[in-house]
N, C-alpha and C. Protein backbone atom coordinates (compact mmCIF):
# COMPACT_ATOMS: atom_id res chain seq x y z
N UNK A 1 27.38 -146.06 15.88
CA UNK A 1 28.78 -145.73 15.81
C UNK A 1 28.93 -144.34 15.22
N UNK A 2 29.52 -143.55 15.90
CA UNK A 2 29.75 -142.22 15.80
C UNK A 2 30.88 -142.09 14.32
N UNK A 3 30.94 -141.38 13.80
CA UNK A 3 32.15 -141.46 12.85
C UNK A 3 32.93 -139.87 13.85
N UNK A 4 34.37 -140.45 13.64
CA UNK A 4 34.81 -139.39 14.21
C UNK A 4 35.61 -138.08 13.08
N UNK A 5 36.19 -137.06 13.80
CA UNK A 5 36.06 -135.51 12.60
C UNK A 5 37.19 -135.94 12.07
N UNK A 6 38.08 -136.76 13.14
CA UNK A 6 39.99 -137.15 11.93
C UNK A 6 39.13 -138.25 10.62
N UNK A 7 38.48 -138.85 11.44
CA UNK A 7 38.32 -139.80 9.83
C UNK A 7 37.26 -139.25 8.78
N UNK A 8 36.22 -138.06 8.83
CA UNK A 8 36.39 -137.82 8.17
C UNK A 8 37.22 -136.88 7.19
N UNK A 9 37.86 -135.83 7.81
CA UNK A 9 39.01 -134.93 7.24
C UNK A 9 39.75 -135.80 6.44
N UNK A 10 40.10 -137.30 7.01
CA UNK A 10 41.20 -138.32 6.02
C UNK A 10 40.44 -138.50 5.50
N UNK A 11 38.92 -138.67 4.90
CA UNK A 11 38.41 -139.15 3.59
C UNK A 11 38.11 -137.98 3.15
N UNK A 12 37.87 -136.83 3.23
CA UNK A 12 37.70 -135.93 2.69
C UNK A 12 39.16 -135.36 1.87
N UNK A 13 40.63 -135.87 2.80
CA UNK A 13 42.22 -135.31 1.82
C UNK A 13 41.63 -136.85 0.66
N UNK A 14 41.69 -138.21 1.20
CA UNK A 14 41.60 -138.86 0.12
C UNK A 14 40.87 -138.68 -1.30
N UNK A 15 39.69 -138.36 -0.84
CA UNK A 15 39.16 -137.93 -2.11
C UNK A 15 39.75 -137.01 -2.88
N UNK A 16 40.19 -135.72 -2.44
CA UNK A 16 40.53 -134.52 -2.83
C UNK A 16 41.65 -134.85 -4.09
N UNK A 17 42.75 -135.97 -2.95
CA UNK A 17 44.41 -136.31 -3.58
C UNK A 17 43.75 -137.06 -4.67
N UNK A 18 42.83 -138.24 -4.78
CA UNK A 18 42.11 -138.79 -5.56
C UNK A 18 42.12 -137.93 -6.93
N UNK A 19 41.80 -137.07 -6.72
CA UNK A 19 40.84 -136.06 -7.98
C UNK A 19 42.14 -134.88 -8.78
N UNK A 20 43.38 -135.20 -7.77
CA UNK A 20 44.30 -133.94 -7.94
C UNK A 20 44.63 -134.14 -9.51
N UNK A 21 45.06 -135.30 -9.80
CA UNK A 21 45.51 -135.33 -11.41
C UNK A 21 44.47 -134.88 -11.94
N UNK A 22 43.23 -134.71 -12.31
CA UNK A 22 42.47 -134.58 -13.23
C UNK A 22 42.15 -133.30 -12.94
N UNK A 23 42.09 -132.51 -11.94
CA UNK A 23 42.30 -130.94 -11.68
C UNK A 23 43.22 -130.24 -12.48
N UNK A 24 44.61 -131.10 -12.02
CA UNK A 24 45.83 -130.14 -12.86
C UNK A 24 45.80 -130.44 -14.11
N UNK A 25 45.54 -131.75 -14.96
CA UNK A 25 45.28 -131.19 -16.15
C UNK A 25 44.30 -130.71 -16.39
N UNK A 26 43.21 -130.45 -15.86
CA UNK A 26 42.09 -129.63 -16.80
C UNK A 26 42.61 -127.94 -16.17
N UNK A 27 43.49 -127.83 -15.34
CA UNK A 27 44.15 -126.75 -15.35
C UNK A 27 45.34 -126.34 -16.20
N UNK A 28 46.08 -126.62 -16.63
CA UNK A 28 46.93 -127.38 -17.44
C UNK A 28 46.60 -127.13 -19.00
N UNK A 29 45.33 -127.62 -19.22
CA UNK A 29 44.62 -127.22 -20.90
C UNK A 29 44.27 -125.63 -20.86
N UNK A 30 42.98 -125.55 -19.73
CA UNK A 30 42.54 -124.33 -19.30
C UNK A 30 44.11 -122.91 -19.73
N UNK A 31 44.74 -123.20 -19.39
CA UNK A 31 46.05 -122.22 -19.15
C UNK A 31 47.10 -122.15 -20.68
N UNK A 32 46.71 -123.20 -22.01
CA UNK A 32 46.74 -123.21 -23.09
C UNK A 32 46.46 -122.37 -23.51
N UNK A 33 47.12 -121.36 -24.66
CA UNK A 33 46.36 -120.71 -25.75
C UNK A 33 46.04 -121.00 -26.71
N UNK A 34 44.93 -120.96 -26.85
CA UNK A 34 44.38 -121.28 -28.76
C UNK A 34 45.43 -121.25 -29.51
N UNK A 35 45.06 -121.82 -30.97
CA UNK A 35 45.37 -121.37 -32.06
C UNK A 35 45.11 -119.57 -32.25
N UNK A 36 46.25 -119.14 -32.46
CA UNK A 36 45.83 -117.62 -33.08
C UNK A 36 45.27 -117.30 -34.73
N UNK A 37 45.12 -118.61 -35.00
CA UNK A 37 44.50 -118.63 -36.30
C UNK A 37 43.03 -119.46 -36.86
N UNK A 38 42.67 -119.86 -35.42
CA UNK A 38 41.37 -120.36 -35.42
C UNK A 38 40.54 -119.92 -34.51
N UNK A 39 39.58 -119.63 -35.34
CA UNK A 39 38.18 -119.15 -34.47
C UNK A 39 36.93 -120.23 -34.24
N UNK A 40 36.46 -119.75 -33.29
CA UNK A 40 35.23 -121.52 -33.24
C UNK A 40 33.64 -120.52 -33.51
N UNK A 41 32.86 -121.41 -33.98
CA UNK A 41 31.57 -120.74 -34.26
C UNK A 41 30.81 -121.47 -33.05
N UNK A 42 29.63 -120.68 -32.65
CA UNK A 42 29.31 -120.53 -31.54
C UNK A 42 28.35 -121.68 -31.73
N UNK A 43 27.47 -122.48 -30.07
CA UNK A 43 26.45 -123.61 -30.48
C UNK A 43 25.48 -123.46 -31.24
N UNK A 44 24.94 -121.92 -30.97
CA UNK A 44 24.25 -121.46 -31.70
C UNK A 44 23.99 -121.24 -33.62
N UNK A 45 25.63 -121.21 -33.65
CA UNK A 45 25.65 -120.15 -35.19
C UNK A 45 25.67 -121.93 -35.81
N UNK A 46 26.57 -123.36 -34.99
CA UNK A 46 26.61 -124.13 -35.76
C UNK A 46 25.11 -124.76 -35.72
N UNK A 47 24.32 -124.64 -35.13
CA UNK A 47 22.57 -125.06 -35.20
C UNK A 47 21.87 -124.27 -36.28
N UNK A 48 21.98 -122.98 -36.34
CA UNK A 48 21.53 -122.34 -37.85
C UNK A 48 22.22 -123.07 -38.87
N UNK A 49 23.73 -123.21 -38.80
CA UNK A 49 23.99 -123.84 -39.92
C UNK A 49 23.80 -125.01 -40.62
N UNK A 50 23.36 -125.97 -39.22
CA UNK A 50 23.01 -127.39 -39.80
C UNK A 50 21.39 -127.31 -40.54
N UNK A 51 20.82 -126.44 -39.82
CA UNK A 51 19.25 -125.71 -40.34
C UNK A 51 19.61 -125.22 -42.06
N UNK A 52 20.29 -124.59 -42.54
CA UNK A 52 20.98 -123.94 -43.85
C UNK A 52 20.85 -125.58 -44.53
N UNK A 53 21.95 -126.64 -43.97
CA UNK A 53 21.46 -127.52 -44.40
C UNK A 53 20.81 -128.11 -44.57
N UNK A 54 20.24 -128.58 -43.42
CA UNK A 54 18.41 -129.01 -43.50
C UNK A 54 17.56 -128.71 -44.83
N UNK A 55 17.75 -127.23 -45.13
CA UNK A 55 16.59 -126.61 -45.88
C UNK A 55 17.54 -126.56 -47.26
N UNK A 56 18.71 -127.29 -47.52
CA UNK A 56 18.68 -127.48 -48.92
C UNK A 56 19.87 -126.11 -49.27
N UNK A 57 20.21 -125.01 -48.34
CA UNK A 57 20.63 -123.93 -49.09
C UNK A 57 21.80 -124.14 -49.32
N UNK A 58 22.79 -123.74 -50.41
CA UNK A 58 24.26 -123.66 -50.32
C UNK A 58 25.16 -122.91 -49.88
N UNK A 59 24.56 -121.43 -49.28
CA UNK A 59 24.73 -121.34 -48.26
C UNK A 59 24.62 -120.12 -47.40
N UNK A 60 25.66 -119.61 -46.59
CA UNK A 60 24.92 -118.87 -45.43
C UNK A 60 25.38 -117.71 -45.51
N UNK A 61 24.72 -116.50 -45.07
CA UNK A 61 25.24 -115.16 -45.00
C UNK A 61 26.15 -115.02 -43.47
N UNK A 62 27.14 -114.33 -43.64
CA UNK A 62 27.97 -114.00 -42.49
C UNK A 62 28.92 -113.29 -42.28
N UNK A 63 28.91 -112.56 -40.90
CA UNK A 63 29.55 -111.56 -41.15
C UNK A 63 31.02 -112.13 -39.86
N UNK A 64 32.03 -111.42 -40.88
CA UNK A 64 33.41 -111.82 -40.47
C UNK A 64 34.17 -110.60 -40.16
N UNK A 65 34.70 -110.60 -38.82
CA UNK A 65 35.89 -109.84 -37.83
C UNK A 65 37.32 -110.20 -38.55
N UNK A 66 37.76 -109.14 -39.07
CA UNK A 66 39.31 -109.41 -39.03
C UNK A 66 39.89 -108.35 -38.33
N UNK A 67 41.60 -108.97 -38.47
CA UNK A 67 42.31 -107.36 -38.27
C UNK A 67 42.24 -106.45 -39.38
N UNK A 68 42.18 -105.07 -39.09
CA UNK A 68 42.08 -104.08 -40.48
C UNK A 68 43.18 -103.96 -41.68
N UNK A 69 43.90 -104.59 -41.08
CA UNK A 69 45.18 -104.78 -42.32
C UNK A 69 44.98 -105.85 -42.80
N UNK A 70 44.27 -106.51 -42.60
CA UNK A 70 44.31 -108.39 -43.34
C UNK A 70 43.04 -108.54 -44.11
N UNK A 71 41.90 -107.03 -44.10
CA UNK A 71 40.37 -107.70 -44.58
C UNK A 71 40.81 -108.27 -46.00
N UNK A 72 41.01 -107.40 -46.93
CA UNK A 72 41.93 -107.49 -48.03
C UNK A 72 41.98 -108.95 -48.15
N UNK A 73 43.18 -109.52 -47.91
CA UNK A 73 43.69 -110.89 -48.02
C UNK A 73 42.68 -111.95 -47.57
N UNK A 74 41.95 -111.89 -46.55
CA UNK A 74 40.37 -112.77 -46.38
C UNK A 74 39.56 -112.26 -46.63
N UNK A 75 39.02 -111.64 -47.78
CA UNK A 75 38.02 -111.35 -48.71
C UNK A 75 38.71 -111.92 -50.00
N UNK A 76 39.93 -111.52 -50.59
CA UNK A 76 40.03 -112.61 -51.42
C UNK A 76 40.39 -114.25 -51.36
N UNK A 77 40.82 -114.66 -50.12
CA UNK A 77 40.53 -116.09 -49.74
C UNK A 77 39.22 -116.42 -50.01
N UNK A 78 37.98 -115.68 -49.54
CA UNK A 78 37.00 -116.38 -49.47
C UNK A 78 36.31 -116.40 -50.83
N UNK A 79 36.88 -115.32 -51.60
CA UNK A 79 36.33 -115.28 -52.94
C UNK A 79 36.65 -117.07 -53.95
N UNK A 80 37.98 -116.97 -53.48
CA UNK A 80 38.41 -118.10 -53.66
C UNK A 80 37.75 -119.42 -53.49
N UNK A 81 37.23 -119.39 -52.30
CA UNK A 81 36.62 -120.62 -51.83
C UNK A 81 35.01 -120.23 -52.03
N UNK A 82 34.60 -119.39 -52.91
CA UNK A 82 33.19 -119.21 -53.61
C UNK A 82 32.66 -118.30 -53.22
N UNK A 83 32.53 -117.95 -52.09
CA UNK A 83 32.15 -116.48 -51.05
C UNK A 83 31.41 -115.37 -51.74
N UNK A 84 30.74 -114.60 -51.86
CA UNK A 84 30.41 -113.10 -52.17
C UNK A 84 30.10 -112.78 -51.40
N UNK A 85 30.98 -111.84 -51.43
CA UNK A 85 30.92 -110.41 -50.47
C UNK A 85 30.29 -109.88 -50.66
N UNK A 86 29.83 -109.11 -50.25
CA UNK A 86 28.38 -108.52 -49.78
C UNK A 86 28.72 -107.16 -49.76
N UNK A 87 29.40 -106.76 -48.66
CA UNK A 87 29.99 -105.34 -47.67
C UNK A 87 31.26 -105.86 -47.33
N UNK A 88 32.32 -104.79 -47.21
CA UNK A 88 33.58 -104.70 -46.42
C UNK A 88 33.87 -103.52 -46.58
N UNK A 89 34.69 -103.65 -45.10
CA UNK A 89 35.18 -101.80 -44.28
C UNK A 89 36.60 -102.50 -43.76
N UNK A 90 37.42 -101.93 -44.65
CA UNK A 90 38.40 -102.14 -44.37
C UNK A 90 39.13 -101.65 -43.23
N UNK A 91 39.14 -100.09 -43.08
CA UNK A 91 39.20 -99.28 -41.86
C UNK A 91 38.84 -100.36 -40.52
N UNK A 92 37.46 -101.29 -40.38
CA UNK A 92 37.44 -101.63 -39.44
C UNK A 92 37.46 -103.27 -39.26
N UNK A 93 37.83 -103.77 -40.39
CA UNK A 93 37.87 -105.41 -40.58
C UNK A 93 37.13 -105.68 -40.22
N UNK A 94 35.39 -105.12 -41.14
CA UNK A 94 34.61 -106.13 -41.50
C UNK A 94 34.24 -106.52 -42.47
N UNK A 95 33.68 -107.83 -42.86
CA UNK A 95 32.70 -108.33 -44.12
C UNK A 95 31.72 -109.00 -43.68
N UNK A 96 30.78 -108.39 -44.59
CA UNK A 96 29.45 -109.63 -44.82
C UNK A 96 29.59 -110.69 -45.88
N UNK A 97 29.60 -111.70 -45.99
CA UNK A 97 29.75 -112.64 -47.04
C UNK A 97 28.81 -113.71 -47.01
N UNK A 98 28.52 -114.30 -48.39
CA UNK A 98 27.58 -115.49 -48.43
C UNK A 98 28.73 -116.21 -48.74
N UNK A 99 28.84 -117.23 -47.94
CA UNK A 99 29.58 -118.26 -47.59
C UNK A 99 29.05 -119.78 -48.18
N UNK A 100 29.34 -120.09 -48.81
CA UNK A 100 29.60 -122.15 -49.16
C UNK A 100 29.17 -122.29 -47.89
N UNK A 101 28.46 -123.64 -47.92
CA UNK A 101 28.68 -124.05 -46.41
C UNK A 101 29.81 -124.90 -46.38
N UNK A 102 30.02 -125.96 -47.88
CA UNK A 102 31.34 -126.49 -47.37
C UNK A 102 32.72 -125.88 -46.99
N UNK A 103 32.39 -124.46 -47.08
CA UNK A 103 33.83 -123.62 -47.04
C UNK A 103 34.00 -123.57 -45.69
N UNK A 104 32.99 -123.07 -44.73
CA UNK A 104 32.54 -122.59 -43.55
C UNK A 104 34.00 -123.02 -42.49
N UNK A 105 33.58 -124.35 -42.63
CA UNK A 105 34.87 -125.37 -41.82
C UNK A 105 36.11 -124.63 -42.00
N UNK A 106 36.67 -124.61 -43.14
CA UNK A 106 38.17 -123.99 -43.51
C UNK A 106 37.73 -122.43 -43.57
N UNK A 107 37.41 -121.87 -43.41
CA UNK A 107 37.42 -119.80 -43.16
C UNK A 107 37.64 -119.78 -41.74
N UNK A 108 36.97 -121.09 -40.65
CA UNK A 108 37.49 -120.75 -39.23
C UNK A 108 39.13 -120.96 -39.34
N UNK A 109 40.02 -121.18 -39.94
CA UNK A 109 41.43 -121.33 -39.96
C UNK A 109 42.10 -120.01 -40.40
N UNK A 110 41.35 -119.43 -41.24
CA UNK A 110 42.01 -119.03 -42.11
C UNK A 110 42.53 -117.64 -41.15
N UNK A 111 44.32 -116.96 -41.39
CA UNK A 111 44.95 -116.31 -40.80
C UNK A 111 44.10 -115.05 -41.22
N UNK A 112 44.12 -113.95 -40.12
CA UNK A 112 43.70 -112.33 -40.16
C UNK A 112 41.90 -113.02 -40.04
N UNK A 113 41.30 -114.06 -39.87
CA UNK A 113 40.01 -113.68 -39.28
C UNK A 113 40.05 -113.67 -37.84
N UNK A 114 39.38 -112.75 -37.09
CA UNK A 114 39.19 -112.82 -35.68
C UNK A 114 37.59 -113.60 -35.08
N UNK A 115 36.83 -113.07 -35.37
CA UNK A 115 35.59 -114.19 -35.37
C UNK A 115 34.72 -113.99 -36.18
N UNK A 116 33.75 -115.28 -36.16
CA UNK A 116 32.48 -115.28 -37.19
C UNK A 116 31.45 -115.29 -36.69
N UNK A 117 30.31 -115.04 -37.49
CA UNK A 117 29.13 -115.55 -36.77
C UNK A 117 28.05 -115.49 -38.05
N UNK A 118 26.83 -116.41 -37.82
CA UNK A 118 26.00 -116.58 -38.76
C UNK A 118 24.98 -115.02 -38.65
N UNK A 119 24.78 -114.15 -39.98
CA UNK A 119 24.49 -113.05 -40.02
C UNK A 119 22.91 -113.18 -39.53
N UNK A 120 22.28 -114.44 -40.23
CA UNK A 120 20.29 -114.30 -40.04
C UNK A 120 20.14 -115.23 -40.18
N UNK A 121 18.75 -115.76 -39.64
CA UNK A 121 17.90 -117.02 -39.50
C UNK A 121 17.84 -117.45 -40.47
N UNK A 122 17.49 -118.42 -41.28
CA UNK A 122 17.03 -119.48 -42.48
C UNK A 122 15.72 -118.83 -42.68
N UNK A 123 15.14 -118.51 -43.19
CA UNK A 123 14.24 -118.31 -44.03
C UNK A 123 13.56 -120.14 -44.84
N UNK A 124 12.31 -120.10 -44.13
CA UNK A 124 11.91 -121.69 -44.35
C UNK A 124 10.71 -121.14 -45.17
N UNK A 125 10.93 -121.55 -46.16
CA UNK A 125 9.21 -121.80 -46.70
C UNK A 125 7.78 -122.39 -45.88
N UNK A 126 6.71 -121.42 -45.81
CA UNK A 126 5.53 -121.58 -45.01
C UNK A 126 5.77 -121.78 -43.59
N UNK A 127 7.02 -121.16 -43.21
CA UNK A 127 7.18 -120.55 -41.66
C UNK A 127 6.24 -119.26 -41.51
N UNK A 128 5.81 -118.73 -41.83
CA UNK A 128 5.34 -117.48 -41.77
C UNK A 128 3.49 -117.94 -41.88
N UNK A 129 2.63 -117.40 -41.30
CA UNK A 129 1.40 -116.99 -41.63
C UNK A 129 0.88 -116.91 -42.56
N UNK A 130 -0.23 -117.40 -43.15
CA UNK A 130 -0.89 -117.16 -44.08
C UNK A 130 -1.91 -116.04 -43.94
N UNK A 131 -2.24 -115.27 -44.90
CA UNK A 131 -2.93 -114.01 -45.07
C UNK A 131 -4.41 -114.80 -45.81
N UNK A 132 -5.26 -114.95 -45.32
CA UNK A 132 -6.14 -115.34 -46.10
C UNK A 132 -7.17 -114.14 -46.54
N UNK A 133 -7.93 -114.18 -46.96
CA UNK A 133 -9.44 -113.27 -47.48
C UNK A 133 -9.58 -112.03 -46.61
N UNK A 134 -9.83 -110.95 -47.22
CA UNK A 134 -10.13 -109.96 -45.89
C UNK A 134 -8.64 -109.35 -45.09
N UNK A 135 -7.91 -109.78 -45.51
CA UNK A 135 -6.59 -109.44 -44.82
C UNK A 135 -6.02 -109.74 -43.38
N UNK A 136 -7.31 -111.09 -42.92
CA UNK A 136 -6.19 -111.50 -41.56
C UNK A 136 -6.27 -112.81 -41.47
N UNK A 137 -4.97 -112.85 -40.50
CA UNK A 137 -4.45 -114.09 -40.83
C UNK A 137 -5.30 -115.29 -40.61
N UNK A 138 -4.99 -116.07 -41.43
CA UNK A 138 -5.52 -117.68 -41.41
C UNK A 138 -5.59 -118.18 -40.34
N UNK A 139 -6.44 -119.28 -39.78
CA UNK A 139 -6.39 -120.03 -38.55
C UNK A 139 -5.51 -121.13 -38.78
C-alpha cells in the first residue's frame, strides 16, 4: 500500500498544529527580557565554584563588570557582604574581588553589576608535579 502525498502533508500539518503551543511559548519566554538587575554565572564559572567548595576555600577571586557610575556603590555592597577588593577602575567599572562564596548567590542581584566571572582556577594541593633529586620531575 502506497501512502499517498495528501496524507502525508495532513500528518505532517498534524504534527506541526500538534507542537504549535509549545513553539509559541518557548517563543513567548525567548522574547522576555531579563531581569536588568541579574546576571547569571556561566556553567563553567559555577563548576570552579563548586571546586572552591570542594577544596574547603571560603572563597573565590572575581572579577566584576559594572556601569562606571555604580562601581562605587558595588564595591561597597560587597565590602559589606565580606568581599576584598583587590583592584577597581572606576572610569571603567571594574573590580577584582575575593568574594564569600556564600555571598556569590546575592552579588548576581545586586543593581549596577553587569557581569561576573570566576577570575582563576582553584589551586589544589599536590596538583602540580613533584620535583624530585637532580631537578626533574618525579615519575
Amino acid at each position: 500500500m502506497a501512502c499517498s502525498s495528501k496524507n502525508r502533508s495532513e500528518g505532517a500539518a498534524r504534527f506541526f498544529l500538534s507542537r504549535l503551543p509549545i513553539v509559541a511559548v518557548l517563543l513567548w519566554c525567548a522574547s522576555m527580557p531579563l531581569s536588568a538587575h541579574e546576571v547569571t554565572l556561566s556553567t563553567g564559572d559555577r563548576l570552579l565554584l563548586a571546586e572552591y567548595r570542594a577544596i574547603g576555600r571560603p572563597q573565590a577571586p572575581m572579577l566584576v563588570a559594572t556601569s562606571p557610575a555604580q562601581t562605587g556603590a558595588v564595591s561597597k555592597a560587597l565590602q559589606k557582604w565580606g568581599a576584598q577588593i583587590v583592584s577597581r577602575r572606576d572610569a571603567i567599572g571594574y573590580l577584582y574581588a575575593f568574594v564569600p562564596l556564600h555571598a556569590i548567590g546575592a552579588m548576581t542581584t545586586l543593581k549596577g553589576i553587569e557581569a561576573v566571572q570566576v577570575a582563576v582556577l582553584p589551586v589544589r594541593a599536590g596538583a602540580g608535579c613533584s620535583i624530585g633529586s637532580g631537578g626533574t620531575a618525579a615519575s
